[in-house]
C-alpha atoms as a PDB file:
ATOM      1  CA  UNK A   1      31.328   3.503 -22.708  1.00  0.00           C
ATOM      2  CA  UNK A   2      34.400   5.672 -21.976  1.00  0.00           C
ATOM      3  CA  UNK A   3      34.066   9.149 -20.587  1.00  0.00           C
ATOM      4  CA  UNK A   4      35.324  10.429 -23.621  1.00  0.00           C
ATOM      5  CA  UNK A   5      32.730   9.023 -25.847  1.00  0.00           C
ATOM      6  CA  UNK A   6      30.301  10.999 -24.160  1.00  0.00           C
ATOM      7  CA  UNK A   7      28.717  14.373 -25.750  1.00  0.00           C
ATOM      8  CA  UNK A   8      29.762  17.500 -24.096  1.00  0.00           C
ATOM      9  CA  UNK A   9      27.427  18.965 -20.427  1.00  0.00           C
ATOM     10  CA  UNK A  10      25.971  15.168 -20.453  1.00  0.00           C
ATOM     11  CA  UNK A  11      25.575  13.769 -16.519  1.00  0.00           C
ATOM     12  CA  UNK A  12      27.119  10.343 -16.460  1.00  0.00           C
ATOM     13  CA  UNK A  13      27.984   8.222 -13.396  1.00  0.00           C
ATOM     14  CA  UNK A  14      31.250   6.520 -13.039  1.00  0.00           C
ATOM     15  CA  UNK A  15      31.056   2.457 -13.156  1.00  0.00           C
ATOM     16  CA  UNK A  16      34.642   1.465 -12.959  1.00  0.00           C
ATOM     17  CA  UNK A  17      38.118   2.884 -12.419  1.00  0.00           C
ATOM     18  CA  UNK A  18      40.038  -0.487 -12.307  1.00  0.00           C
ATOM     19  CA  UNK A  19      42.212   0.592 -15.102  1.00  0.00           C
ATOM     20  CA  UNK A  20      43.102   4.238 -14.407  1.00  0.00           C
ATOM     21  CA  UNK A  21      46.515   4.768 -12.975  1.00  0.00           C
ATOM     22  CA  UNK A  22      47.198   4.575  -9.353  1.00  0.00           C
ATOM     23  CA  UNK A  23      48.425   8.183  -8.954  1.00  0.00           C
ATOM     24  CA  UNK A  24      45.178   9.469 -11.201  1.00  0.00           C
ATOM     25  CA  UNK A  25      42.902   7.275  -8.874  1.00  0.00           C
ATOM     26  CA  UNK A  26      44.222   8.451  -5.862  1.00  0.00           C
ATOM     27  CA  UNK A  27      43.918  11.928  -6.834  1.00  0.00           C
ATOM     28  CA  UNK A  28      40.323  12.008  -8.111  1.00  0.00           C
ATOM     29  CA  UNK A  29      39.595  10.293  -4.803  1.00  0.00           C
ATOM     30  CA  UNK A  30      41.339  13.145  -2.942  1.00  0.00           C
ATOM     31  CA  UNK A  31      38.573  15.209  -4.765  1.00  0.00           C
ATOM     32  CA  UNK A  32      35.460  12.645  -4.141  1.00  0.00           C
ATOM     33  CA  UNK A  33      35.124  11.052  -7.721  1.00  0.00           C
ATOM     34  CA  UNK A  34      34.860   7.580  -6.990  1.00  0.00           C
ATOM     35  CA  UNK A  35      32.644   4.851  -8.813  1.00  0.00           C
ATOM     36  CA  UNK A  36      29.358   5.874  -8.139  1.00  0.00           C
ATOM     37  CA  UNK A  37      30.116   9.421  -8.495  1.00  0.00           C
ATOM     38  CA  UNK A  38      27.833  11.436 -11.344  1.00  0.00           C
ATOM     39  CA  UNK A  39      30.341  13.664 -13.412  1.00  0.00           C
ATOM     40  CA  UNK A  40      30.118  15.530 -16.645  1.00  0.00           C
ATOM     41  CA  UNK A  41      32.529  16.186 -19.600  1.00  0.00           C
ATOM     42  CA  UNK A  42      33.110  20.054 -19.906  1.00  0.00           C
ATOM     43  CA  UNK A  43      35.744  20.630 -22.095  1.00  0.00           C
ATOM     44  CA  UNK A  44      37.976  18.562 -23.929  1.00  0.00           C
ATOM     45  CA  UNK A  45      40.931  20.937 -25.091  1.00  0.00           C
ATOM     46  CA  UNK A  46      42.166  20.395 -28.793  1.00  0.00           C
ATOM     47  CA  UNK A  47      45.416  18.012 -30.211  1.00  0.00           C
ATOM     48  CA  UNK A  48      45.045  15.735 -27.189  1.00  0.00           C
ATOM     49  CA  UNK A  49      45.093  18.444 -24.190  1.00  0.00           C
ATOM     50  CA  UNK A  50      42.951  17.591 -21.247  1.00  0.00           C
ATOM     51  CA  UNK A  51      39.718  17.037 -20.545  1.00  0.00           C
ATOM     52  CA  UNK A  52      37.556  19.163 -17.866  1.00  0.00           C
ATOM     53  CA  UNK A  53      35.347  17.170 -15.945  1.00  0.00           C
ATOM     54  CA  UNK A  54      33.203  18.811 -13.284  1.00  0.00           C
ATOM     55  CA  UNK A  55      31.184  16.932  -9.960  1.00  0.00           C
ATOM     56  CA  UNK A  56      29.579  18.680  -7.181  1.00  0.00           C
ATOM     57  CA  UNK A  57      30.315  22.431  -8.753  1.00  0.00           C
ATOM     58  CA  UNK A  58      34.295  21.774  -9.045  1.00  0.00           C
ATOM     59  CA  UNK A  59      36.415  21.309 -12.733  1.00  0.00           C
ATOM     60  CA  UNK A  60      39.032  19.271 -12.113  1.00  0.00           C
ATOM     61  CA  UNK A  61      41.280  18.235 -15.470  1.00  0.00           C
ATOM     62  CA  UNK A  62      42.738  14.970 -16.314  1.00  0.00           C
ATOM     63  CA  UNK A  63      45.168  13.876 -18.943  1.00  0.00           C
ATOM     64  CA  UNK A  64      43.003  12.418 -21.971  1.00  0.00           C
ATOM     65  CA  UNK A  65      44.434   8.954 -21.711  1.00  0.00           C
ATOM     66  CA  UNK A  66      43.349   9.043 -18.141  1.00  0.00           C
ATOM     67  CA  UNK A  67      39.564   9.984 -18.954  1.00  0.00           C
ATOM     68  CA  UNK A  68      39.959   7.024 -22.185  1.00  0.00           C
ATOM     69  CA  UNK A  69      40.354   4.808 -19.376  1.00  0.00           C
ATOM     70  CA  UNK A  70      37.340   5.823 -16.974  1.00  0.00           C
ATOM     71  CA  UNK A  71      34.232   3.834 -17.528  1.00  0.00           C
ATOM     72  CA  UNK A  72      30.548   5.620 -17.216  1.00  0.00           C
ATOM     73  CA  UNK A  73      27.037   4.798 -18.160  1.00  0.00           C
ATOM     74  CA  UNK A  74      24.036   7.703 -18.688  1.00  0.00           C
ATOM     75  CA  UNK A  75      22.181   8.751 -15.807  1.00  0.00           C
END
Protein backbone atom coordinates (compact mmCIF):
# COMPACT_ATOMS: atom_id res chain seq x y z
CA UNK A 1 0.00 0.00 0.00
CA UNK A 2 1.11 3.63 -0.49
CA UNK A 3 1.86 5.87 2.44
CA UNK A 4 -0.94 7.83 1.59
CA UNK A 5 -3.49 5.17 1.85
CA UNK A 6 -2.73 4.87 5.31
CA UNK A 7 -5.12 6.35 8.23
CA UNK A 8 -3.74 9.25 10.04
CA UNK A 9 -0.98 8.53 13.63
CA UNK A 10 -0.79 4.76 12.11
CA UNK A 11 3.10 3.25 12.51
CA UNK A 12 4.02 1.79 9.18
CA UNK A 13 7.47 0.65 7.99
CA UNK A 14 8.83 1.61 4.69
CA UNK A 15 9.27 -1.49 2.08
CA UNK A 16 10.44 0.21 -1.02
CA UNK A 17 11.58 3.58 -2.34
CA UNK A 18 12.63 2.42 -5.89
CA UNK A 19 10.30 4.84 -7.44
CA UNK A 20 10.65 8.07 -5.44
CA UNK A 21 12.75 10.70 -7.07
CA UNK A 22 16.42 10.82 -6.69
CA UNK A 23 16.57 14.27 -5.03
CA UNK A 24 13.46 13.13 -2.52
CA UNK A 25 15.47 9.85 -1.77
CA UNK A 26 18.51 11.43 -1.09
CA UNK A 27 17.00 13.83 1.17
CA UNK A 28 14.91 11.51 3.38
CA UNK A 29 18.17 9.58 3.64
CA UNK A 30 19.95 12.74 4.83
CA UNK A 31 17.25 12.48 7.63
CA UNK A 32 17.49 8.45 8.26
CA UNK A 33 14.20 7.26 6.46
CA UNK A 34 15.34 4.50 4.53
CA UNK A 35 13.47 1.10 3.75
CA UNK A 36 13.19 -0.42 6.90
CA UNK A 37 12.51 2.70 8.64
CA UNK A 38 8.94 2.79 10.80
CA UNK A 39 7.22 6.24 9.98
CA UNK A 40 3.79 7.63 10.50
CA UNK A 41 1.43 9.92 8.46
CA UNK A 42 0.71 13.16 10.55
CA UNK A 43 -0.86 15.49 8.51
CA UNK A 44 -1.79 15.60 5.09
CA UNK A 45 -2.56 19.41 4.30
CA UNK A 46 -5.74 20.06 2.08
CA UNK A 47 -5.99 20.61 -2.15
CA UNK A 48 -2.85 18.52 -2.59
CA UNK A 49 -0.35 20.37 -0.01
CA UNK A 50 2.10 18.12 1.71
CA UNK A 51 2.09 15.48 3.78
CA UNK A 52 3.85 15.41 7.42
CA UNK A 53 5.46 12.35 8.15
CA UNK A 54 7.27 11.94 11.45
CA UNK A 55 10.26 9.01 12.51
CA UNK A 56 12.30 9.04 15.54
CA UNK A 57 10.42 12.37 17.10
CA UNK A 58 11.17 14.61 13.82
CA UNK A 59 8.20 15.92 11.04
CA UNK A 60 9.71 16.17 8.03
CA UNK A 61 7.16 17.13 4.87
CA UNK A 62 7.17 15.78 1.45
CA UNK A 63 5.38 16.78 -1.68
CA UNK A 64 2.17 14.41 -1.97
CA UNK A 65 3.26 12.84 -5.20
CA UNK A 66 6.42 11.96 -3.42
CA UNK A 67 4.61 10.13 -0.38
CA UNK A 68 2.03 8.41 -3.51
CA UNK A 69 5.14 6.90 -4.50
CA UNK A 70 6.59 5.46 -1.07
CA UNK A 71 5.61 1.92 -0.39
CA UNK A 72 4.78 0.71 3.44
CA UNK A 73 3.17 -2.22 5.08
CA UNK A 74 1.53 -2.11 8.95
CA UNK A 75 3.71 -2.77 11.72
Amino acid sequence: MKLTDIARDTKVKIIDLASVNELVLHRLNDFGIMEGSVVSLRKVLPFGGPCMIETKGQWIAIRRKEAVCIQVEAV
